[in-house]
Protein backbone atom coordinates (compact mmCIF):
# COMPACT_ATOMS: atom_id res chain seq x y z
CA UNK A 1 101.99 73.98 100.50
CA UNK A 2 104.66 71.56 102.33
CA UNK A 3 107.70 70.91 100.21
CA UNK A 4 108.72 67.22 100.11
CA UNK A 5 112.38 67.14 98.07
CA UNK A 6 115.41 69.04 97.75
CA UNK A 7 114.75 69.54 94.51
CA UNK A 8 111.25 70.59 95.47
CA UNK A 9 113.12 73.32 98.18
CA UNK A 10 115.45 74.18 95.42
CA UNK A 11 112.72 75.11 92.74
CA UNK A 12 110.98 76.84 95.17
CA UNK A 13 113.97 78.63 96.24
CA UNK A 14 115.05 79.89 92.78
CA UNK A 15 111.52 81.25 91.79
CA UNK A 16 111.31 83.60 95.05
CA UNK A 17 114.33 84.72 93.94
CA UNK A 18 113.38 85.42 90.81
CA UNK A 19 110.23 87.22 91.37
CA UNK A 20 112.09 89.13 94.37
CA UNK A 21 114.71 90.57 91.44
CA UNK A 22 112.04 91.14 89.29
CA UNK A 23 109.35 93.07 91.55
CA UNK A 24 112.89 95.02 92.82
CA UNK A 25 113.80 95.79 89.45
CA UNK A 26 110.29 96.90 87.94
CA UNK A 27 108.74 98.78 91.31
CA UNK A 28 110.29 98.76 94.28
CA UNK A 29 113.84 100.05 93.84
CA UNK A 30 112.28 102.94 92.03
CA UNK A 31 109.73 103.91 94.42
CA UNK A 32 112.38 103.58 97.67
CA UNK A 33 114.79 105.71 95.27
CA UNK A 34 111.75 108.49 94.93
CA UNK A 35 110.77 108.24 98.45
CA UNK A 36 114.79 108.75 99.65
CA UNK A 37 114.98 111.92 97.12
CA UNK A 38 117.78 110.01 95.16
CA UNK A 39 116.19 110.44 91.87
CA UNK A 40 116.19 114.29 90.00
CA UNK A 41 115.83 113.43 86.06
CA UNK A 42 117.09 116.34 85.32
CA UNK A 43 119.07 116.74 82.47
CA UNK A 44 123.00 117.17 83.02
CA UNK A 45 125.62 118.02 80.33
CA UNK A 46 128.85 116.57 80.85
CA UNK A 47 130.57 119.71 80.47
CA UNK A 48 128.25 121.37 83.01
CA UNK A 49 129.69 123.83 85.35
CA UNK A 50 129.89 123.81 89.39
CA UNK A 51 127.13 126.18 89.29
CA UNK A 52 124.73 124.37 86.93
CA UNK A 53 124.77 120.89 89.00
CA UNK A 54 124.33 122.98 92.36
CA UNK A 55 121.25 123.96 90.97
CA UNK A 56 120.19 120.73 89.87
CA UNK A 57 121.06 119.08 93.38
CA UNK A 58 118.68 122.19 94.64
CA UNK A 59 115.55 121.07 92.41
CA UNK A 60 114.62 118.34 94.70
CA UNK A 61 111.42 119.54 95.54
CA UNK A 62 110.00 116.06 97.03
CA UNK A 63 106.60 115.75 98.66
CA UNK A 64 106.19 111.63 98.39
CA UNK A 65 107.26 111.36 102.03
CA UNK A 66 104.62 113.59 103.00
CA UNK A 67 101.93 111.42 100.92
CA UNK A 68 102.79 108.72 103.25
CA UNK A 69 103.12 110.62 106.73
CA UNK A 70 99.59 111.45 105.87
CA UNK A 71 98.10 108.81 105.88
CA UNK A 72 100.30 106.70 108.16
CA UNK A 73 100.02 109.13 111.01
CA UNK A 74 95.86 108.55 111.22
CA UNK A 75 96.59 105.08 111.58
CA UNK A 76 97.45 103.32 114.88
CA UNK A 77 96.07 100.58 116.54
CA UNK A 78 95.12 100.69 120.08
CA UNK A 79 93.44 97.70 121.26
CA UNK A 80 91.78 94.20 120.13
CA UNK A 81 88.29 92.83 121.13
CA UNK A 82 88.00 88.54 120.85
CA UNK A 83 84.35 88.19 119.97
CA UNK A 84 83.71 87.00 123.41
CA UNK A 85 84.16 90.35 124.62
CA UNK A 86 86.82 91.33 127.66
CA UNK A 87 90.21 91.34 127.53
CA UNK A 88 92.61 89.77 124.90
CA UNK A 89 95.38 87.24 126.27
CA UNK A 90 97.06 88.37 122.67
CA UNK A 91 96.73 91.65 123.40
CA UNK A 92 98.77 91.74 126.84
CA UNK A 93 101.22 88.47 125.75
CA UNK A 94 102.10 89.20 122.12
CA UNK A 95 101.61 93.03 120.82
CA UNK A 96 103.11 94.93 124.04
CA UNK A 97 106.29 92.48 124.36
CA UNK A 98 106.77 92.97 120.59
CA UNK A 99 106.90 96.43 121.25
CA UNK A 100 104.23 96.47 118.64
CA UNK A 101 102.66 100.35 119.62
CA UNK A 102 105.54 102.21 117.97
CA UNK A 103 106.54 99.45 115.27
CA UNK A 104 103.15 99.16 113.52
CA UNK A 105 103.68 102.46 111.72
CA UNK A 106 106.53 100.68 109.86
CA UNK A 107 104.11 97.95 108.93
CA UNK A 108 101.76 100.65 107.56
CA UNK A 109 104.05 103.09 105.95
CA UNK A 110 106.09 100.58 104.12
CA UNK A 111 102.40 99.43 102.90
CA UNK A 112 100.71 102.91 101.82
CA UNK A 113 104.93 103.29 100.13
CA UNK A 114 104.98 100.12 98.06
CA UNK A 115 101.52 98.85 98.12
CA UNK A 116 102.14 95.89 100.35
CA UNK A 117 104.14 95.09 103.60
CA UNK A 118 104.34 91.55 105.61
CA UNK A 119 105.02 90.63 109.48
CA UNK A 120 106.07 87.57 110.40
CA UNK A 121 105.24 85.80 113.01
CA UNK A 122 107.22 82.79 114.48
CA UNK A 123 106.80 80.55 117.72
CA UNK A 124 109.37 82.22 120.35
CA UNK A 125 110.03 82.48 124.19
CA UNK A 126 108.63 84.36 126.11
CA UNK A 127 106.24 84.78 123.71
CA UNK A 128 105.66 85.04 119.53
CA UNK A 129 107.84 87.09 118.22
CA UNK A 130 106.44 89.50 115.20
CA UNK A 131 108.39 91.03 112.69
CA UNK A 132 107.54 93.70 110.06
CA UNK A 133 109.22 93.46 106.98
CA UNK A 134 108.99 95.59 103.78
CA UNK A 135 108.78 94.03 100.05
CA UNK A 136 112.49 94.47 99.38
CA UNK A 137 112.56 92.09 102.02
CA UNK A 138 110.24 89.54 102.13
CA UNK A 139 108.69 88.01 99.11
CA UNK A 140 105.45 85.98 99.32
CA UNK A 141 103.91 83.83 96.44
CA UNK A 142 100.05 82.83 96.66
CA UNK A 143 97.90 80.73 94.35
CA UNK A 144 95.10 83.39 94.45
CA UNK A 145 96.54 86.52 95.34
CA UNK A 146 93.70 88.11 95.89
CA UNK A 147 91.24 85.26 97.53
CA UNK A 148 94.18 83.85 99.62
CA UNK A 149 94.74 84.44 103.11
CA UNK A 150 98.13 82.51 103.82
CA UNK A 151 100.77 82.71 100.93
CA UNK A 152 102.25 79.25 99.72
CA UNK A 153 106.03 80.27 99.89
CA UNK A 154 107.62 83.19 101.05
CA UNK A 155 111.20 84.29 101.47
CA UNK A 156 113.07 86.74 103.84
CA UNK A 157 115.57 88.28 103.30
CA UNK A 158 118.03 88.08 106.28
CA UNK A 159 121.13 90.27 105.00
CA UNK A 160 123.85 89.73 102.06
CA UNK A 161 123.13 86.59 100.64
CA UNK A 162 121.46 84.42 103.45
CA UNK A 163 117.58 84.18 103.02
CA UNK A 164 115.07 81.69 104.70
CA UNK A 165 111.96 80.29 103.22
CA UNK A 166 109.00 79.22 104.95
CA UNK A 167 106.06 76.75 103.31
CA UNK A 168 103.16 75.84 105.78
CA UNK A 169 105.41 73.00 107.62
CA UNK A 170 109.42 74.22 107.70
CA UNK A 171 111.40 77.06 107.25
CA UNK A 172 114.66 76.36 105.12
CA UNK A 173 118.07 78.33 105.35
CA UNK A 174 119.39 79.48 101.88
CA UNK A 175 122.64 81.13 100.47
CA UNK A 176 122.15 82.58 97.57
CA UNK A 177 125.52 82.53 95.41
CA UNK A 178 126.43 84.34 92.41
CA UNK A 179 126.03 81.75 89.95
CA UNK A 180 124.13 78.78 90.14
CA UNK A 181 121.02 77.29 91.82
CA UNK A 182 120.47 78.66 95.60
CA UNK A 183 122.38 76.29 98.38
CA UNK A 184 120.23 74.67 101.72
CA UNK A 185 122.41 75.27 104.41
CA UNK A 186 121.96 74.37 108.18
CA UNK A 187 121.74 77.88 109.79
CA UNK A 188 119.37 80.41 111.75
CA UNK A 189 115.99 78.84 111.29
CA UNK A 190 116.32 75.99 110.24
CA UNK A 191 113.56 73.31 111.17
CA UNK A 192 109.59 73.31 111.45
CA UNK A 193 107.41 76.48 112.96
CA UNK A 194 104.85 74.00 113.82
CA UNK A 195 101.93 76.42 112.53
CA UNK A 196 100.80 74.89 110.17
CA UNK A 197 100.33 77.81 107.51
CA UNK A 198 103.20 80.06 105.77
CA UNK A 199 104.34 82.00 108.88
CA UNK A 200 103.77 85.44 106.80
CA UNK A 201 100.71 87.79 107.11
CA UNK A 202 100.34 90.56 104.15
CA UNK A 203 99.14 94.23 104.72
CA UNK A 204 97.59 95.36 101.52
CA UNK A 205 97.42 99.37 100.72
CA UNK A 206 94.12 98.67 99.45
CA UNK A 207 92.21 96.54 96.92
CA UNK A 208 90.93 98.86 94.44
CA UNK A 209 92.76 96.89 91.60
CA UNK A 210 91.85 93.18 91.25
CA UNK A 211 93.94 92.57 88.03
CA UNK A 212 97.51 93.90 88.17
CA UNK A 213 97.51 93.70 92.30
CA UNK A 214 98.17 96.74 95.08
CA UNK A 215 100.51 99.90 93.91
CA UNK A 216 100.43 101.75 96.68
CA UNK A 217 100.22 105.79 97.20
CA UNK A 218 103.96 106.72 95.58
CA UNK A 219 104.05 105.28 92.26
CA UNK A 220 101.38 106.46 90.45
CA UNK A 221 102.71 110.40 91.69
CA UNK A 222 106.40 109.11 90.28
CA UNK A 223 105.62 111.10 86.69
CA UNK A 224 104.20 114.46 89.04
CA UNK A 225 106.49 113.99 90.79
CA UNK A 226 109.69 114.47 88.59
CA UNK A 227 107.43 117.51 86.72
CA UNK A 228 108.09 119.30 90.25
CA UNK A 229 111.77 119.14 90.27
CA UNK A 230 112.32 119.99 86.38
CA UNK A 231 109.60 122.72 87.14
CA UNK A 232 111.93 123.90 90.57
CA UNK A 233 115.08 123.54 88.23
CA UNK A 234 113.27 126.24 86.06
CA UNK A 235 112.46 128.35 88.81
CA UNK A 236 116.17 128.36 90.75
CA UNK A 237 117.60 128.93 86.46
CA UNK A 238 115.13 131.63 86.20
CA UNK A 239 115.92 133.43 89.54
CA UNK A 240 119.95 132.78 89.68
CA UNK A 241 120.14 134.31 86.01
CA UNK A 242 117.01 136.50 84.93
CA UNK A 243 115.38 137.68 87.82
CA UNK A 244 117.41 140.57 88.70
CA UNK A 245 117.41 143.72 86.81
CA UNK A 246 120.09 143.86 84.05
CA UNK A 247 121.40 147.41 83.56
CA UNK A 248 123.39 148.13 79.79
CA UNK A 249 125.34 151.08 78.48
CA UNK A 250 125.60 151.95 74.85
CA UNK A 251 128.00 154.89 73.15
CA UNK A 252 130.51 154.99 75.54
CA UNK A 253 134.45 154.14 74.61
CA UNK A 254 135.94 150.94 76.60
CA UNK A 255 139.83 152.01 77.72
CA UNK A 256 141.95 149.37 77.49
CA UNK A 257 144.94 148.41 79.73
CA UNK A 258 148.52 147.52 78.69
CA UNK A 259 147.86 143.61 77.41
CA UNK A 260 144.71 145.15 75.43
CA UNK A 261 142.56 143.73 77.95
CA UNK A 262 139.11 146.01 78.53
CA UNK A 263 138.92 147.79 82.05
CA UNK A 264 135.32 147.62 83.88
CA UNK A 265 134.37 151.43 83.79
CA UNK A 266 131.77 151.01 86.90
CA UNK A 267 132.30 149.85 90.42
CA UNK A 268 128.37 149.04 90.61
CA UNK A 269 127.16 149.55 93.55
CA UNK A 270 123.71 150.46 95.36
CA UNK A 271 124.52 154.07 96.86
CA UNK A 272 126.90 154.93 93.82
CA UNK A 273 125.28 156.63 90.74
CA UNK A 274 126.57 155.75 86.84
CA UNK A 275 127.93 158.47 84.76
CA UNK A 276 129.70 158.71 81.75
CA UNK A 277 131.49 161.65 79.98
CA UNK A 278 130.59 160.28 76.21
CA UNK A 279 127.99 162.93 74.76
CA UNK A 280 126.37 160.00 72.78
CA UNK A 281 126.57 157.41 76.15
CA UNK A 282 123.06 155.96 76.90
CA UNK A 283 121.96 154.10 79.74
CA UNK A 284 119.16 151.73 80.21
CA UNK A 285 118.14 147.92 81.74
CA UNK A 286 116.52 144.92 80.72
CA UNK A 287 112.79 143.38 82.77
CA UNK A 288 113.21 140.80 84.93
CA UNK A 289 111.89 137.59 84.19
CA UNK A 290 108.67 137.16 86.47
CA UNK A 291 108.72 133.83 88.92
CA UNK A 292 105.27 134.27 89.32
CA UNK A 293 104.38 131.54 86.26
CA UNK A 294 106.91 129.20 87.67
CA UNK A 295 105.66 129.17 91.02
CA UNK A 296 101.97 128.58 89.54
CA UNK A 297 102.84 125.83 88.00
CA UNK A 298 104.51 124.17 90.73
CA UNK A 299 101.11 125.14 93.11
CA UNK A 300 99.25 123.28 90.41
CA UNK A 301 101.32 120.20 90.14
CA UNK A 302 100.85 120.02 94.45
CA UNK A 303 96.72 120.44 94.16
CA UNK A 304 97.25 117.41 91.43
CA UNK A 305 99.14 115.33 94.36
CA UNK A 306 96.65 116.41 97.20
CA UNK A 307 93.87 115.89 94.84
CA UNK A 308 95.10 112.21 93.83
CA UNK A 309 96.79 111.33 96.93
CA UNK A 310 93.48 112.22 98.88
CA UNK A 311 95.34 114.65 101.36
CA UNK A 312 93.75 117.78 102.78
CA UNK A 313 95.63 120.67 100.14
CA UNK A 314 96.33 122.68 103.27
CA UNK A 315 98.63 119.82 104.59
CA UNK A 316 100.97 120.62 101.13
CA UNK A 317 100.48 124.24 101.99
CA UNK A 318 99.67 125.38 98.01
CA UNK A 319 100.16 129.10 98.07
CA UNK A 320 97.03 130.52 99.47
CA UNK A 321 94.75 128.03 98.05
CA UNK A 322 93.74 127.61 101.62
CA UNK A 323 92.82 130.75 103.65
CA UNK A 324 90.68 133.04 105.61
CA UNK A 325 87.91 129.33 105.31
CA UNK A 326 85.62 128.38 108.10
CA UNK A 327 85.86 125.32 110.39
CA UNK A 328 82.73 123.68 108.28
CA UNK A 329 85.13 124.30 105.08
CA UNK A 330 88.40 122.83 106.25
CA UNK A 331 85.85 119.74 107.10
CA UNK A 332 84.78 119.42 103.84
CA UNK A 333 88.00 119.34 102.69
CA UNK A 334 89.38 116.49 105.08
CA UNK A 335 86.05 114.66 103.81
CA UNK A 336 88.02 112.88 101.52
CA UNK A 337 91.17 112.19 103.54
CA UNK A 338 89.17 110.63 106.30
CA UNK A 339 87.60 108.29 103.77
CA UNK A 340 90.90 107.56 102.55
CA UNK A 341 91.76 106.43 106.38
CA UNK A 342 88.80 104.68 107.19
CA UNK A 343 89.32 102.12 103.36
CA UNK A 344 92.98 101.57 105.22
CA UNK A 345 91.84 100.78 108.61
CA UNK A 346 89.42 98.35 107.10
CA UNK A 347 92.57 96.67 105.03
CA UNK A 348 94.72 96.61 107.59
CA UNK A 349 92.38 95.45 110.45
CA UNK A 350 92.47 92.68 108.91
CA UNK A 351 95.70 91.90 108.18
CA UNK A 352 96.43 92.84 111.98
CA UNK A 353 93.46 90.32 113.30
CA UNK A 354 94.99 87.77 110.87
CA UNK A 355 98.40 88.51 112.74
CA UNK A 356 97.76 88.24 116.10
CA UNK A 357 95.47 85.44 115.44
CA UNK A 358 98.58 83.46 113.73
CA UNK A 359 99.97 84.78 117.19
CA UNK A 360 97.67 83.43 119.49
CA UNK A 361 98.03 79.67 117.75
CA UNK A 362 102.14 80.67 117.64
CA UNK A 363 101.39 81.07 121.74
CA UNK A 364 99.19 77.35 121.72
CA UNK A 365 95.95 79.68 122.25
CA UNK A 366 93.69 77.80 120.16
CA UNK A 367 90.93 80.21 120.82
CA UNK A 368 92.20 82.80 119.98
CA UNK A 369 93.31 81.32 116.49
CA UNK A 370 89.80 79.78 115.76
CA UNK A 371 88.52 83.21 117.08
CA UNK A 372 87.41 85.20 113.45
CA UNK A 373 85.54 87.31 114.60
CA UNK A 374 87.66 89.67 116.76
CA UNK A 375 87.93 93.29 116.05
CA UNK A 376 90.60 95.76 116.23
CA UNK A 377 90.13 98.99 118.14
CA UNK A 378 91.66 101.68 116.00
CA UNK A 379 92.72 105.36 117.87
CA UNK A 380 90.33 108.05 116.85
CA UNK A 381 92.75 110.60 115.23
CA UNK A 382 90.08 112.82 113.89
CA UNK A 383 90.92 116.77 114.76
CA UNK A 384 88.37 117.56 117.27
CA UNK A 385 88.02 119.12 120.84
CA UNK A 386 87.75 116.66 123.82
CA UNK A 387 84.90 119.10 124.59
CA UNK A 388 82.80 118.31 121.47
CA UNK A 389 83.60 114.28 122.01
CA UNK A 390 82.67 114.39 125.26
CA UNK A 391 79.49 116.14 124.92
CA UNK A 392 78.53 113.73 121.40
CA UNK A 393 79.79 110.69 123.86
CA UNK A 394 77.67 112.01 127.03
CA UNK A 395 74.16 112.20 124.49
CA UNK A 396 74.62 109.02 123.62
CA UNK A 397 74.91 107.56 127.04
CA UNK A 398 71.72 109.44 127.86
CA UNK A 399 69.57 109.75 125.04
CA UNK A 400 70.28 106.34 123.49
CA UNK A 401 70.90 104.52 126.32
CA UNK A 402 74.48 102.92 125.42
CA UNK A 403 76.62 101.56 128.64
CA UNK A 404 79.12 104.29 129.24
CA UNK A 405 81.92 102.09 129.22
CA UNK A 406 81.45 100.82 126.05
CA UNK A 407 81.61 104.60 124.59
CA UNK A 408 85.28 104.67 126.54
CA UNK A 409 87.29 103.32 123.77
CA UNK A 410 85.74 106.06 121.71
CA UNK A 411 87.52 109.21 123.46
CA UNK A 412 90.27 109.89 120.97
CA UNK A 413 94.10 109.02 122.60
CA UNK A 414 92.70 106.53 125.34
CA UNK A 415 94.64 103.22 125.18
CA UNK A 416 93.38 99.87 125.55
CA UNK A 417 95.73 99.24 129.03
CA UNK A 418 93.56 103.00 130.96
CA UNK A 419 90.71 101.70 129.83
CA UNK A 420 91.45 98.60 131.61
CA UNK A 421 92.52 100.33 134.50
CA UNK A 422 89.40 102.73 134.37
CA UNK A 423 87.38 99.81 134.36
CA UNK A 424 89.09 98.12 137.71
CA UNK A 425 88.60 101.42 139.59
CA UNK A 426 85.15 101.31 138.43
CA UNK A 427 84.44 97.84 139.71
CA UNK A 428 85.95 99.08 142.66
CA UNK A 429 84.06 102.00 143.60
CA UNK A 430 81.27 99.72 142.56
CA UNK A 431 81.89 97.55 145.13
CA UNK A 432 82.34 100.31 147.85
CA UNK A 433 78.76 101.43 146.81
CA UNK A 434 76.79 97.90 147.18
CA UNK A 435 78.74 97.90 150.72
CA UNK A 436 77.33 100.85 151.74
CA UNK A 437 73.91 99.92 150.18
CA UNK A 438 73.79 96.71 152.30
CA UNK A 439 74.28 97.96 155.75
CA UNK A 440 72.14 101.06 155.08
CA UNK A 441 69.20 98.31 154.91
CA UNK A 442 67.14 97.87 158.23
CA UNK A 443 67.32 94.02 159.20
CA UNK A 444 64.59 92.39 159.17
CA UNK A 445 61.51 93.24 161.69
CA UNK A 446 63.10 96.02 162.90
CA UNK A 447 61.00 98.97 160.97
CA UNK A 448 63.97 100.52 160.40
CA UNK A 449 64.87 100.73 164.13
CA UNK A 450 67.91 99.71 165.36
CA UNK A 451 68.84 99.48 169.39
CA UNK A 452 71.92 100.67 170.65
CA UNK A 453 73.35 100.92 174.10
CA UNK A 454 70.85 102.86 176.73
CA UNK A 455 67.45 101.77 174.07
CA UNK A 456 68.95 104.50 171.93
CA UNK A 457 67.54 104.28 168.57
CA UNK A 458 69.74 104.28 165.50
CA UNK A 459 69.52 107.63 164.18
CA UNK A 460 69.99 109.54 167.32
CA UNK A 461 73.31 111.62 167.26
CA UNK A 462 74.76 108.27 164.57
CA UNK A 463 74.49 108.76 160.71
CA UNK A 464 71.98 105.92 159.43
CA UNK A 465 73.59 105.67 156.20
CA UNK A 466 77.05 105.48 156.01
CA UNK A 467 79.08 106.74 153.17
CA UNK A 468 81.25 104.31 150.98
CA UNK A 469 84.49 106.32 152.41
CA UNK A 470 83.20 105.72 155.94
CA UNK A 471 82.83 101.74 155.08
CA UNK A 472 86.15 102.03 153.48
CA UNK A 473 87.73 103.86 155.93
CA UNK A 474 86.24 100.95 158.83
């Protein structure tokens, strides 16, 4: 969509801003408030002692960043395949300059947070320069939001009240003031991106909802979530008041001293023993309130989370829900967890192909752009032994007959820049070898019998076939 008026750029302008306030207002302030452990919900009196808010600042029990961590630490991107096969011009001229191995987890934790995330990606020298951005900072508007692969409009957010908006053609400058329509003005980025589509890829959590849109991990665990601090507020009220054992005497005169105020009778103390010389004084304590249903409840309300959030319940480390289990068990129980993984790679592969794809035509690599069939090559993060990978990778070499190098991007932690160095030392010693093969081959007529000085034949006292070191080494 190319904007043609001012009035055109304002209209545009003023509904980005309003569905930025409004998305902020009804999601996304709430959910980065959760997330930052700003929000309690429990109930303060205004008369309410030092003590009493103390304890309420301790009830923060919040395990929303560890819902995210999760799942954003199984996800990292390690290389990209163009359908031709070999190496990716993107790859080496866009994603490493970008610095693009450490800054993808932003991309995918603000997307497993909120639901959605964007990078943009703009024309820039020495090459494209790609950056993530959160929903509380860019906004995107698409005709189809769910059939749509390039928004219409989107605006970023570039700090107080300076945005810039991008349609397929231009990217606009725009102060927002505090009354009144938003103003064009002739700043940073103003001008055309020449790319011919809004500059602004989306990274969807997933696409399990086709009506109301992606909510990410954190919001639906906002109600759980706030049923874990009031039940923590419980436990710390319960353990700073009633959890001790309350000792009471009964029968027993109080002396008073001179302003009629009563005197404490005891100094209470472990190694000191209470007497009293009333004949009717009686001595006895209340029970201690048990913790044990409080801290139930709050093992309960984590199996909910691990149970909805698709996290292994040993990662929340519930009581001892989790013990004394065999290797085949714990397995069983990351079964769903990996699933959970595998439905974000598959979102987010393609919202990273789509980016570096936008980068390649950013970079004039029209190739690259047109190329839709290219595949991201995501790091294997799955808790095994490099024994047991190795030994699975080394049967399928040999029993099914797959190219060892193509099995080298499977071995979990390689990176797309050893395996391109593995594969140069390869072709090198590969090299050394068909040397060595060539001269080891009697010329022609010869039946294998070579004449040296003095009619010697070769053989005699000389190796026939010399090793790739010795050709090297020559």
């Amino acid at each position: 969509m190319a904007l043609e008026t001012e009035r055109e750029i304002r209209e545009a302008a003023c509904a980005l801003l309003e569905a930025r306030r409004a998305e902020a207002a009804d999601r996304l302030d709430a959910i980065h408030d959760a997330v930052r452990n700003k929000v309690n919900d429990i109930y303060v009196p205004a008369k309410a002692t030092q003590e009493y808010r103390r304890l309420v600042d301790q009830s923060r029990f919040n395990v929303l960043p560890l819902v995210i961590t999760a799942i954003a630490q199984a996800l990292y991107v390690d290389g990209y395949r163009p359908s031709s096969g070999g190496d990716s011009a993107v790859w080496d001229a866009v994603w490493q300059p970008n610095r693009m191995d450490a800054r993808q987890a932003g991309l995918f934790r603000a997307a497993v947070q909120y639901g959605v995330s964007y990078a943009r990606v703009l024309p820039g020298v020495p090459a494209p320069v790609i950056t993530p951005l959160s929903p509380r900072r860019c906004t995107a508007l698409y005709e189809d939001p769910t059939a749509d692969e390039w928004p219409e409009l989107a605006l970023v957010h570039l700090g107080g009240r300076r945005f810039v908006m991008y349609d397929d053609v231009m990217s606009y400058p725009i102060t927002d003031p505090e009354e009144g329509e938003p103003k064009l003005t002739a700043g940073e980025g103003a001008g055309k991106h020449g790319l011919g589509v809004c500059p602004v890829v989306r990274f969807v959590d997933s696409y399990e909802d086709l009506d109301d849109g992606p909510c990410g991990k954190v919001e639906p665990l906002l109600p759980v979530q706030r049923q874990l601090n009031q039940t923590t507020y419980s436990l710390l009220m319960a353990q700073q008041y009633a959890a001790f054992r309350q000792r009471w005497v009964a029968g027993m005169t109080i002396e008073e001293d001179a302003q009629g105020r009563p005197i404490e009778p005891f100094d209470v103390g472990v190694d000191r023993m209470l007497h009293a010389e009333d004949a009717d004084a009686r001595f006895g304590e209340f029970g201690q309130t048990d913790l044990g249903g409080y801290l139930d409840s709050r093992d309960k309300a984590l199996l909910y989370i691990a149970s909805t959030a698709q996290i292994p319940p040993h990662n929340l480390v519930v009581g001892n829900a989790v013990s004394n289990i065999s290797a085949e068990a714990l397995a069983a129980l990351e079964a769903g967890h990996r699933q959970d993984v595998a439905e974000h790679q598959t979102s987010f592969g393609e919202s990273v192909e789509q980016m570096l794809r936008l980068a390649g035509r950013a970079m004039g690599d029209m190739e690259a752009w047109e190329d839709t069939s290219a595949e991201v090559v995501w790091r294997d993060t799955t808790p095994r032994s490099l024994a047991q990978v190795a030994d699975a990778l080394g049967k399928l070499a040999t029993q099914l007959d797959i190219p060892p190098r193509e099995l080298w991007s499977r071995i979990p932690g390689v990176t797309q820049t050893e395996i391109e160095r593995w594969a140069g030392a390869a072709d090198s010693r590969d090299g050394l070898a068909d040397m060595a093969a060539l001269l080891a081959t009697p010329a022609p007529g010869t039946d294998g019998e070579m004449e040296v000085d003095g009619g010697e034949r070769a053989g005699a006292g000389v190796d026939a076939v010399p090793s790739a070191a010795g050709v090297a080494a020559r």
